[in-house]
C-alpha atoms as a PDB file:
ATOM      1  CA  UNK A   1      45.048  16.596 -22.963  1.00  0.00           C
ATOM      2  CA  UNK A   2      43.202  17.852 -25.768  1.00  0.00           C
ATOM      3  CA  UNK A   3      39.084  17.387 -25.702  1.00  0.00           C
ATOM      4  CA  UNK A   4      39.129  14.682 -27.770  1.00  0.00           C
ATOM      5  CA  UNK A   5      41.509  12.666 -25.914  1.00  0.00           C
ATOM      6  CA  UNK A   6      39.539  12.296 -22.675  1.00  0.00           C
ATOM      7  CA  UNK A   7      38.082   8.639 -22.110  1.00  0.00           C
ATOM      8  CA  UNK A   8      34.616   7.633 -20.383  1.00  0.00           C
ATOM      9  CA  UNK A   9      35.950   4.264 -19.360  1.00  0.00           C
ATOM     10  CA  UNK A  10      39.599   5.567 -18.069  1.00  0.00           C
ATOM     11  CA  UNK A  11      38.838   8.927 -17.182  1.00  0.00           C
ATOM     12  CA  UNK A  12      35.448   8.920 -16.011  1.00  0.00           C
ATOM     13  CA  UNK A  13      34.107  11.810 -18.436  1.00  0.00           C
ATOM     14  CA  UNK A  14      34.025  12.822 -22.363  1.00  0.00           C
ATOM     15  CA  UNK A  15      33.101  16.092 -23.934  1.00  0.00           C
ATOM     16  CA  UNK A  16      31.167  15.570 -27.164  1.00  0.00           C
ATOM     17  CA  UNK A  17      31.702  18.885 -28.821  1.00  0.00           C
ATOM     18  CA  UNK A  18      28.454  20.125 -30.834  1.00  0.00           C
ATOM     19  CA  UNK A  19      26.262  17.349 -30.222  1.00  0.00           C
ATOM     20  CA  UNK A  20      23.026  19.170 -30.253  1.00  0.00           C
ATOM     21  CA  UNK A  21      21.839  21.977 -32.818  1.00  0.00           C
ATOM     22  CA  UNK A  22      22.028  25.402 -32.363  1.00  0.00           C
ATOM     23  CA  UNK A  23      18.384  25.791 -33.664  1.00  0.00           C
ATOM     24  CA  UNK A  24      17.752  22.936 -30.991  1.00  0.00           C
ATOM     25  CA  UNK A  25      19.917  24.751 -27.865  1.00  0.00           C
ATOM     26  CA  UNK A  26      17.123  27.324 -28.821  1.00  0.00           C
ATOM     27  CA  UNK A  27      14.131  25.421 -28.683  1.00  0.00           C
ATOM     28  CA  UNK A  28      15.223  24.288 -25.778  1.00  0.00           C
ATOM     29  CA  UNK A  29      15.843  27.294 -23.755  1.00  0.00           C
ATOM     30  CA  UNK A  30      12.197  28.827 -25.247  1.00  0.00           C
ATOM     31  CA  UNK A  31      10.928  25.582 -23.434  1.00  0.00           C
ATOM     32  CA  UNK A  32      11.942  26.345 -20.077  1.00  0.00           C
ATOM     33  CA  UNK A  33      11.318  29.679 -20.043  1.00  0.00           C
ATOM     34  CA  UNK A  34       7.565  28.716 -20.773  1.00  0.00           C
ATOM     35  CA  UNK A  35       7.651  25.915 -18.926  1.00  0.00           C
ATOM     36  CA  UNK A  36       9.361  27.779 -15.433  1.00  0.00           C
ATOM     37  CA  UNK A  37       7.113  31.218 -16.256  1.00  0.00           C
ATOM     38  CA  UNK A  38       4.507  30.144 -13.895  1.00  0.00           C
ATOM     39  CA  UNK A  39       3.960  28.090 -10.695  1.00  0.00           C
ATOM     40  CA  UNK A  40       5.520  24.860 -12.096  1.00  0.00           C
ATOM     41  CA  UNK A  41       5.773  21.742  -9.563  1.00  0.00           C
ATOM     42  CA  UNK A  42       9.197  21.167 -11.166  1.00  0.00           C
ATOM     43  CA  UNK A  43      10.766  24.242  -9.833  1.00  0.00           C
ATOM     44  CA  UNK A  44      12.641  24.200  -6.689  1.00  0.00           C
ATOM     45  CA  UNK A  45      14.691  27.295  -6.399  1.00  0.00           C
ATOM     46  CA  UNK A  46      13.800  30.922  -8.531  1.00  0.00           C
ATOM     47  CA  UNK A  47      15.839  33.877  -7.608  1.00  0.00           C
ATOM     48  CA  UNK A  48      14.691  37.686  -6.376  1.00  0.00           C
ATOM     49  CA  UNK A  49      14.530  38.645 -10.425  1.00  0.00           C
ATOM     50  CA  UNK A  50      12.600  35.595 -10.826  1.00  0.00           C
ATOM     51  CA  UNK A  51      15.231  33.187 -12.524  1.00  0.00           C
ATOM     52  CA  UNK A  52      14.908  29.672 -11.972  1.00  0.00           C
ATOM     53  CA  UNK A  53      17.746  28.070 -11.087  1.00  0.00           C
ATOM     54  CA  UNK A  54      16.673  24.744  -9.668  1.00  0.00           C
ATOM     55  CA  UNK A  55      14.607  22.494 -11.169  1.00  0.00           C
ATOM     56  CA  UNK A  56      13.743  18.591 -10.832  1.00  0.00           C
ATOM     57  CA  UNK A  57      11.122  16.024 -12.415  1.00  0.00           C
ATOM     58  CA  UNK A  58      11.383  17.526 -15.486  1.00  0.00           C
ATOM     59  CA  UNK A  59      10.514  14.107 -17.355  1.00  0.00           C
ATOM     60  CA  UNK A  60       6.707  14.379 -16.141  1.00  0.00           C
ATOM     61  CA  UNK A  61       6.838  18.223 -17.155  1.00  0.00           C
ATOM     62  CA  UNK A  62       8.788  19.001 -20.456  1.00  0.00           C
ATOM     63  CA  UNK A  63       8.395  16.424 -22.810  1.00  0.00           C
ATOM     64  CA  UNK A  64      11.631  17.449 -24.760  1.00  0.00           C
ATOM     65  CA  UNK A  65      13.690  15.972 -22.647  1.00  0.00           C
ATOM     66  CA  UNK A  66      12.986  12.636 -23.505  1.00  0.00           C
ATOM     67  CA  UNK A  67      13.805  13.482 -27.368  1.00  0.00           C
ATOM     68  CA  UNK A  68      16.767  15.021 -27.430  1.00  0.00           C
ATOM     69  CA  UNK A  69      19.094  12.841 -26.743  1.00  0.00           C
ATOM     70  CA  UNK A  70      17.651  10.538 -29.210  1.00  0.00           C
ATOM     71  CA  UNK A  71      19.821  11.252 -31.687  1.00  0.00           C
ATOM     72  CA  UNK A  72      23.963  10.561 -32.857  1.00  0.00           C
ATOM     73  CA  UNK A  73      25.961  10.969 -31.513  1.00  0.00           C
ATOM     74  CA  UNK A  74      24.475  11.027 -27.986  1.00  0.00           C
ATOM     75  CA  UNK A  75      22.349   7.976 -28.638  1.00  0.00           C
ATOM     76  CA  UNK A  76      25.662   6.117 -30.282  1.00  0.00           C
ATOM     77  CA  UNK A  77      27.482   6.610 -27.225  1.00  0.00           C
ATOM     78  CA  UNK A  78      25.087   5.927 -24.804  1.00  0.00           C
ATOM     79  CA  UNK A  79      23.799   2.587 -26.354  1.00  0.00           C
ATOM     80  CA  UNK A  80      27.943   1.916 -26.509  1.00  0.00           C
ATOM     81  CA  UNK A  81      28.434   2.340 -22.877  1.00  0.00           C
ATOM     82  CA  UNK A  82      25.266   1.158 -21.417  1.00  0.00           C
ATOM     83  CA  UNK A  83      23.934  -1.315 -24.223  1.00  0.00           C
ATOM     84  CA  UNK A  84      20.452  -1.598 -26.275  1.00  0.00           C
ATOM     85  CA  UNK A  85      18.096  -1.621 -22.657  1.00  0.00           C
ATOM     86  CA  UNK A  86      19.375   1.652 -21.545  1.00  0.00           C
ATOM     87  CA  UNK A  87      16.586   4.358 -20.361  1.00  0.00           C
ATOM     88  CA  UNK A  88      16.427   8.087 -19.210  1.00  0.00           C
ATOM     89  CA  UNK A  89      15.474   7.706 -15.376  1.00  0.00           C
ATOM     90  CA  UNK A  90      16.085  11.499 -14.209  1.00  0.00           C
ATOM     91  CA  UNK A  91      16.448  14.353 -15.703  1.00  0.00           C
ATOM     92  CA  UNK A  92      17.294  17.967 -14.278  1.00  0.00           C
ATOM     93  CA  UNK A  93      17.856  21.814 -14.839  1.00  0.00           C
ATOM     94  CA  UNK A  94      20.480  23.742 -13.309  1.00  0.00           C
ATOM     95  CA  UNK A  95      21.395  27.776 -13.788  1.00  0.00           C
ATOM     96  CA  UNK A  96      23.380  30.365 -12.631  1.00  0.00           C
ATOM     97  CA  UNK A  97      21.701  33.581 -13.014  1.00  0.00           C
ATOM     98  CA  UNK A  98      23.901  36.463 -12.773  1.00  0.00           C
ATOM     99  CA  UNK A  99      22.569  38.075  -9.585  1.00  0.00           C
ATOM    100  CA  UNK A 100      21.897  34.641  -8.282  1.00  0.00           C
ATOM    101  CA  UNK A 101      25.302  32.552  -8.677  1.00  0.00           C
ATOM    102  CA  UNK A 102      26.042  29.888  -6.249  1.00  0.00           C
ATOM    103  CA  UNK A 103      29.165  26.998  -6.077  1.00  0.00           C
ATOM    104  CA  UNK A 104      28.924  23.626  -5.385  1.00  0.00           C
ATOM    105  CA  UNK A 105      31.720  21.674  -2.932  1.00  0.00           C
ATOM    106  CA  UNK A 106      33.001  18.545  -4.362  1.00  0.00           C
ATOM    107  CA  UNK A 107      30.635  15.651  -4.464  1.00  0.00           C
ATOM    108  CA  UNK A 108      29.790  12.406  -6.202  1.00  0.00           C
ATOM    109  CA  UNK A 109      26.129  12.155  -7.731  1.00  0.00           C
ATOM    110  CA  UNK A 110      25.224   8.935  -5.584  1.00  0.00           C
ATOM    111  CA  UNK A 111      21.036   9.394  -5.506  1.00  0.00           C
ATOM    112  CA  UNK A 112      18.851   7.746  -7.792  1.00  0.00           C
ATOM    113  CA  UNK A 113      14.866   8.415  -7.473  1.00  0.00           C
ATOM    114  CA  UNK A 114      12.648   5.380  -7.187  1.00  0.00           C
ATOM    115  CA  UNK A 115       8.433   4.993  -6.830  1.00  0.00           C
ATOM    116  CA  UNK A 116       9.133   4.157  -3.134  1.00  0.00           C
ATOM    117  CA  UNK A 117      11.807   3.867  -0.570  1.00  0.00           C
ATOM    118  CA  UNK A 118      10.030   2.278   2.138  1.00  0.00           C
ATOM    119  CA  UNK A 119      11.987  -1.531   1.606  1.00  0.00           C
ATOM    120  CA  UNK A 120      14.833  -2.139   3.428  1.00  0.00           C
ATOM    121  CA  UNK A 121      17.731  -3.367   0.975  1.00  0.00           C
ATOM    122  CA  UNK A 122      21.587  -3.882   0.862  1.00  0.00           C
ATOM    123  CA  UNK A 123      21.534  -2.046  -2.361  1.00  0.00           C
ATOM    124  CA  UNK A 124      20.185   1.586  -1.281  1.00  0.00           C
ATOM    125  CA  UNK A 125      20.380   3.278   2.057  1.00  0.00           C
ATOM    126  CA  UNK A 126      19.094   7.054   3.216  1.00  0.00           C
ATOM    127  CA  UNK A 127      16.041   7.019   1.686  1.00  0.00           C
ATOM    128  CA  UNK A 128      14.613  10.605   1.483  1.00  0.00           C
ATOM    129  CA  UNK A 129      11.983  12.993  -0.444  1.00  0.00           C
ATOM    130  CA  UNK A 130      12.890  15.641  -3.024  1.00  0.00           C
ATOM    131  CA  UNK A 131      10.599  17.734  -4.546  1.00  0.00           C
ATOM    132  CA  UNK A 132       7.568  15.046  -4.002  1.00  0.00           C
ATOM    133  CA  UNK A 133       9.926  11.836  -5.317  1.00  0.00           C
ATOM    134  CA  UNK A 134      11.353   8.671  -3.115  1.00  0.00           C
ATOM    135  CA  UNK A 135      15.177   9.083  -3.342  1.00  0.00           C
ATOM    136  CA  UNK A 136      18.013   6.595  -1.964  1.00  0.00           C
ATOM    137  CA  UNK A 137      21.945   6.245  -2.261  1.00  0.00           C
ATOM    138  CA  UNK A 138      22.362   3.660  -4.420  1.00  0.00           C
ATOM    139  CA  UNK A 139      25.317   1.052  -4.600  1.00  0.00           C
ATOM    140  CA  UNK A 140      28.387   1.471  -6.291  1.00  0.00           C
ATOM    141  CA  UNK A 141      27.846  -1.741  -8.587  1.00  0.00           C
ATOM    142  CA  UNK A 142      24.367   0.303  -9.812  1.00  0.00           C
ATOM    143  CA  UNK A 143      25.934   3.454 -10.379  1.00  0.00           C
ATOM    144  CA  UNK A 144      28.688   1.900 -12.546  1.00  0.00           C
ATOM    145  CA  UNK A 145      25.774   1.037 -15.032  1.00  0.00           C
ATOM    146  CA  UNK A 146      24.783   4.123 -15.112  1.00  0.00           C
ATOM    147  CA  UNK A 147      26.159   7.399 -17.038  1.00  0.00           C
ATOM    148  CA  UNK A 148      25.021  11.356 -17.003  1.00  0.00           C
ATOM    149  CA  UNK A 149      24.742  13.816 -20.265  1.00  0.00           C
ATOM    150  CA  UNK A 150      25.340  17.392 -19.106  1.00  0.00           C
ATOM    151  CA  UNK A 151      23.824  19.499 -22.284  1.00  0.00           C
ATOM    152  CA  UNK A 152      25.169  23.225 -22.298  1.00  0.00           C
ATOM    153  CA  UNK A 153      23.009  25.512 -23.302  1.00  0.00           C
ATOM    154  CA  UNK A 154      25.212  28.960 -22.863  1.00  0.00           C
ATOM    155  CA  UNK A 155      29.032  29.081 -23.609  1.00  0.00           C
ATOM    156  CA  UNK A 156      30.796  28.280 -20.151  1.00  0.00           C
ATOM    157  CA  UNK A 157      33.721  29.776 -19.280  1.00  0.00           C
ATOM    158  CA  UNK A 158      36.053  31.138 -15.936  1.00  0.00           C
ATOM    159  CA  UNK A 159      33.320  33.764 -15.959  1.00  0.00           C
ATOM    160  CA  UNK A 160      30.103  31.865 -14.893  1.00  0.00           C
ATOM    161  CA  UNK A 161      31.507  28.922 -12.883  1.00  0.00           C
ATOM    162  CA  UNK A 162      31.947  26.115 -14.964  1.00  0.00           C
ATOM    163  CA  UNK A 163      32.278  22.747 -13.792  1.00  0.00           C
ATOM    164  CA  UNK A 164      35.324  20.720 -12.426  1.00  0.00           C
ATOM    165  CA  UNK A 165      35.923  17.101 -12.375  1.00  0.00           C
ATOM    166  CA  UNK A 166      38.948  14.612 -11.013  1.00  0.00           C
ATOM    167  CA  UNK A 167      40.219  12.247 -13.548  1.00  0.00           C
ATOM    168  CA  UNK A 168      39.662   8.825 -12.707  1.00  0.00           C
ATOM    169  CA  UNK A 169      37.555   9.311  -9.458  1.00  0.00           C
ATOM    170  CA  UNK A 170      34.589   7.376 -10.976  1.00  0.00           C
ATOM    171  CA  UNK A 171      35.684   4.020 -10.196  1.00  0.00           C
ATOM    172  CA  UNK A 172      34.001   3.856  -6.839  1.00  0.00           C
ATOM    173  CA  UNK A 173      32.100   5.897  -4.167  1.00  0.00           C
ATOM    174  CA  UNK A 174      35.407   6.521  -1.915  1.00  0.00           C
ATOM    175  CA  UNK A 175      37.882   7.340  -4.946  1.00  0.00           C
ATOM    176  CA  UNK A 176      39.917  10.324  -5.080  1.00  0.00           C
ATOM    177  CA  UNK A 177      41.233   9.479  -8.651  1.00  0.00           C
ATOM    178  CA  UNK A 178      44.080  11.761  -9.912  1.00  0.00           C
ATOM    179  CA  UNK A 179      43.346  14.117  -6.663  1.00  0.00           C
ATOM    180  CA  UNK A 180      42.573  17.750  -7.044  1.00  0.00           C
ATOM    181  CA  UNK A 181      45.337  18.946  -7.988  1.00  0.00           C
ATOM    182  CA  UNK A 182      44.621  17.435 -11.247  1.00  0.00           C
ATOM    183  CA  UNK A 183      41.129  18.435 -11.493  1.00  0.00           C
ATOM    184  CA  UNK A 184      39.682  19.375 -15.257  1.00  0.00           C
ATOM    185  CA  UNK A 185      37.590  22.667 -15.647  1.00  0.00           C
ATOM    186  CA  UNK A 186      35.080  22.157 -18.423  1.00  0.00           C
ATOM    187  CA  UNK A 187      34.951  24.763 -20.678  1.00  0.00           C
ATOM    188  CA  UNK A 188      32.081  24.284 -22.810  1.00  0.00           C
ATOM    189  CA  UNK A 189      30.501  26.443 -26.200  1.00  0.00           C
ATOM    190  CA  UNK A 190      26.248  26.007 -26.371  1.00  0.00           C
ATOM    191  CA  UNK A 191      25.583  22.650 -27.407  1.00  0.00           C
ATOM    192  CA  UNK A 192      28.673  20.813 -26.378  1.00  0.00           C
ATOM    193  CA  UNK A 193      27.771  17.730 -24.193  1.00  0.00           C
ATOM    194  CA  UNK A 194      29.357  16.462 -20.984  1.00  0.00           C
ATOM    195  CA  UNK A 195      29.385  12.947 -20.934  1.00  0.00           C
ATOM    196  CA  UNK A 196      30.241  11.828 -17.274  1.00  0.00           C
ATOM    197  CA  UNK A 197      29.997   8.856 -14.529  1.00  0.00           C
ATOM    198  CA  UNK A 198      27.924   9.734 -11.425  1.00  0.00           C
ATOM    199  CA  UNK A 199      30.770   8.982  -9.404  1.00  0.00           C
ATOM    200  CA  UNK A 200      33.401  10.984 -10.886  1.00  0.00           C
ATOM    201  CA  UNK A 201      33.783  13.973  -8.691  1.00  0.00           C
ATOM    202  CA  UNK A 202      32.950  16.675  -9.350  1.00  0.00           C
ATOM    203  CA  UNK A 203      32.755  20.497  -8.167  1.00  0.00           C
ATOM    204  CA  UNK A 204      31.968  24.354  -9.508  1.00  0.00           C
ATOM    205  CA  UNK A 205      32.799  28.126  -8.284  1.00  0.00           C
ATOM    206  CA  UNK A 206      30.481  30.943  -8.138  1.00  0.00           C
ATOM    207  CA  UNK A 207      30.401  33.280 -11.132  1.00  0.00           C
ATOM    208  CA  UNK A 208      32.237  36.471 -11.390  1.00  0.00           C
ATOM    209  CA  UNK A 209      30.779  39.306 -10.258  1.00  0.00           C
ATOM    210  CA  UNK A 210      29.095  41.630 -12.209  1.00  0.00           C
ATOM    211  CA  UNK A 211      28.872  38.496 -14.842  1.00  0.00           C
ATOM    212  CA  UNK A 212      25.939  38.581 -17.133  1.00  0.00           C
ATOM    213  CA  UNK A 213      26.723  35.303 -18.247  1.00  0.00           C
ATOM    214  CA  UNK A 214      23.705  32.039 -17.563  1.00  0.00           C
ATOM    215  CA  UNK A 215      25.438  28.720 -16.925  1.00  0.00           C
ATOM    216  CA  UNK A 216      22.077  26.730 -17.715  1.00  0.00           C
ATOM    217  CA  UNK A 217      22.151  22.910 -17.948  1.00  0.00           C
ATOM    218  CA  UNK A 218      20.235  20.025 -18.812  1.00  0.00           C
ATOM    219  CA  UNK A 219      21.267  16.980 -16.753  1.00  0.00           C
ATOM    220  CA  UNK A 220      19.958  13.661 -18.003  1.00  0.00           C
ATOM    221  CA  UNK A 221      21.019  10.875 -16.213  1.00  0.00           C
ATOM    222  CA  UNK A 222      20.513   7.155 -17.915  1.00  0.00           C
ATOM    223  CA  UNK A 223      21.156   3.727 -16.396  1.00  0.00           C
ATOM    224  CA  UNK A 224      21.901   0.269 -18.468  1.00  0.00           C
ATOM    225  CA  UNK A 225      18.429  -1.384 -17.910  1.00  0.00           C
ATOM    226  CA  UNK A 226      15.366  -1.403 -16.175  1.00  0.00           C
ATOM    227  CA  UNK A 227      15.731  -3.693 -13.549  1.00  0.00           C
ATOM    228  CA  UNK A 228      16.685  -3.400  -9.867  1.00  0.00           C
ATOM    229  CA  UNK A 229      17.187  -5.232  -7.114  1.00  0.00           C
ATOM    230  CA  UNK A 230      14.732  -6.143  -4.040  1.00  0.00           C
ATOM    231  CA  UNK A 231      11.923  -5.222  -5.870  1.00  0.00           C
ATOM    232  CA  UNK A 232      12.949  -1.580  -6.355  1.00  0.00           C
ATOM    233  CA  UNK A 233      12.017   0.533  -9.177  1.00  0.00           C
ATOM    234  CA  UNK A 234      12.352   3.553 -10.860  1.00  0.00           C
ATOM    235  CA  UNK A 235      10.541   6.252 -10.588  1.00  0.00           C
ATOM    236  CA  UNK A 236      11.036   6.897 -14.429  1.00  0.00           C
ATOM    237  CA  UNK A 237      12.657   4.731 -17.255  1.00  0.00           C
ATOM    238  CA  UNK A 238      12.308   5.760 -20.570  1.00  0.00           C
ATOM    239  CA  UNK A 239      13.624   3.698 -23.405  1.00  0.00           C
ATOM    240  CA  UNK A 240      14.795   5.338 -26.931  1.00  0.00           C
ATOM    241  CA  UNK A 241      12.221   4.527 -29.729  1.00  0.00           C
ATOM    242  CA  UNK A 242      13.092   3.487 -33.413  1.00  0.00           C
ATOM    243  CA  UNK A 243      10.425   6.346 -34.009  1.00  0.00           C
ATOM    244  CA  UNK A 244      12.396   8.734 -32.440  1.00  0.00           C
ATOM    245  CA  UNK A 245      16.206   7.567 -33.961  1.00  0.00           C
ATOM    246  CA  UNK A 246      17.726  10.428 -36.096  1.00  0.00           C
ATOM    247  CA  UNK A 247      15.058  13.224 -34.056  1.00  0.00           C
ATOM    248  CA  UNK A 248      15.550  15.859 -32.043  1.00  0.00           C
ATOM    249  CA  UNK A 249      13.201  17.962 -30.538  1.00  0.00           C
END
């Protein structure tokens, strides 16, 4: 299949090709590297050379991450899947340096972080702590109202491990989909967009050796509405603004 002929609902992911500026891939990268130069509570793993290559909460920290995906045609699609109550609830930064690469087995993003795990529910089990926040496993009928923007901010390619994903595994926690056989690497220029379900899974390689290729990534995940059951809540839910329709950055 071509890159425009990949479907959210069928396949479980979409590539939306140039959806944020180069002058705004930019910003963005000046950001972090400000924002990770010092001792910041948001990041969990920095290499020997002093890369970061890890790093969580980034909604409390970097206040750009709530803005750029306020804009077509992220915003279109999002309010299209998930409807007008949608929020950002999470919101992540992943690298691979190039003396620092690392892969990633094949998995299905299943944990959501909530102000506190302590209630017993049918909706979330395994509550644990990462990087200071309440996290649980939540349900399969919660993670189907939710969806993930992956915003690259290098070119990916064989070189620097992009990501793979299996067709049609989204529909549930315990789906194999289309198997790996037919898995999808995602080849990606700075400033495409992967649009995916959490339960789609998913998987990367390490980078080549002697690469001097970044993989960096923004990871915003979003969920349909604010509410949840038992009493639950998120630990962040931020709504798009009309002030902020048509902005970036």
């Amino acid at each position: 299949m071509t890159i425009s002929e990949w479907d959210i609902e069928r396949d479980g992911f979409r590539i939306l090709p140039r959806a944020v500026d180069a002058n705004v891939v930019e910003r963005l990268l000046s950001v972090f590297d400000d924002a990770f130069s010092g001792d910041s509570q948001s990041v969990r793993a920095r290499s020997s050379r002093g890369h970061v290559y890890a790093a969580r909460n980034l909604i409390e920290s970097i206040p750009e991450v709530t803005t750029v995906w306020q804009s077509d045609p992220m915003l279109g699609l999002l309010r299209e899947v998930l409807g007008d109550d949608l929020g950002l609830v999470r919101a992540l930064f992943f690298d691979k340096p190039p003396e620092r690469t690392w892969n990633l087995p094949w998995h299905k993003d299943t944990s959501i972080s909530v102000k506190d795990n302590s209630t017993m529910s049918p909706s979330f089990s395994r509550p644990t702590i990462k990087a200071g926040v309440p996290h649980v496993i939540a349900s399969d009928a919660l993670l189907r109202q939710m969806l993930t923007l992956r915003i690259h901010l290098d070119e990916v390619t064989d070189e620097n491990g992009p990501l793979r994903v299996i067709p049609r595994s989204h529909v549930a926690s315990d789906s194999e989909g289309d198997g790996v056989d037919c898995s999808v690497t995602i080849h990606a220029s700075p400033g495409d967009v992967l649009v995916m379900r959490p339960m789609i899974s998913h998987a990367s390689g390490a980078s080549v050796e002697g690469t001097l290729r970044h993989r960096r990534i923004l990871h915003l995940e979003f969920a349909s509405n604010e509410r949840l059951p038992d009493g639950y809540q998120w630990h962040d839910f931020i709504r798009p603004t009309l002030a902020n329709l048509g902005q970036v950055v």
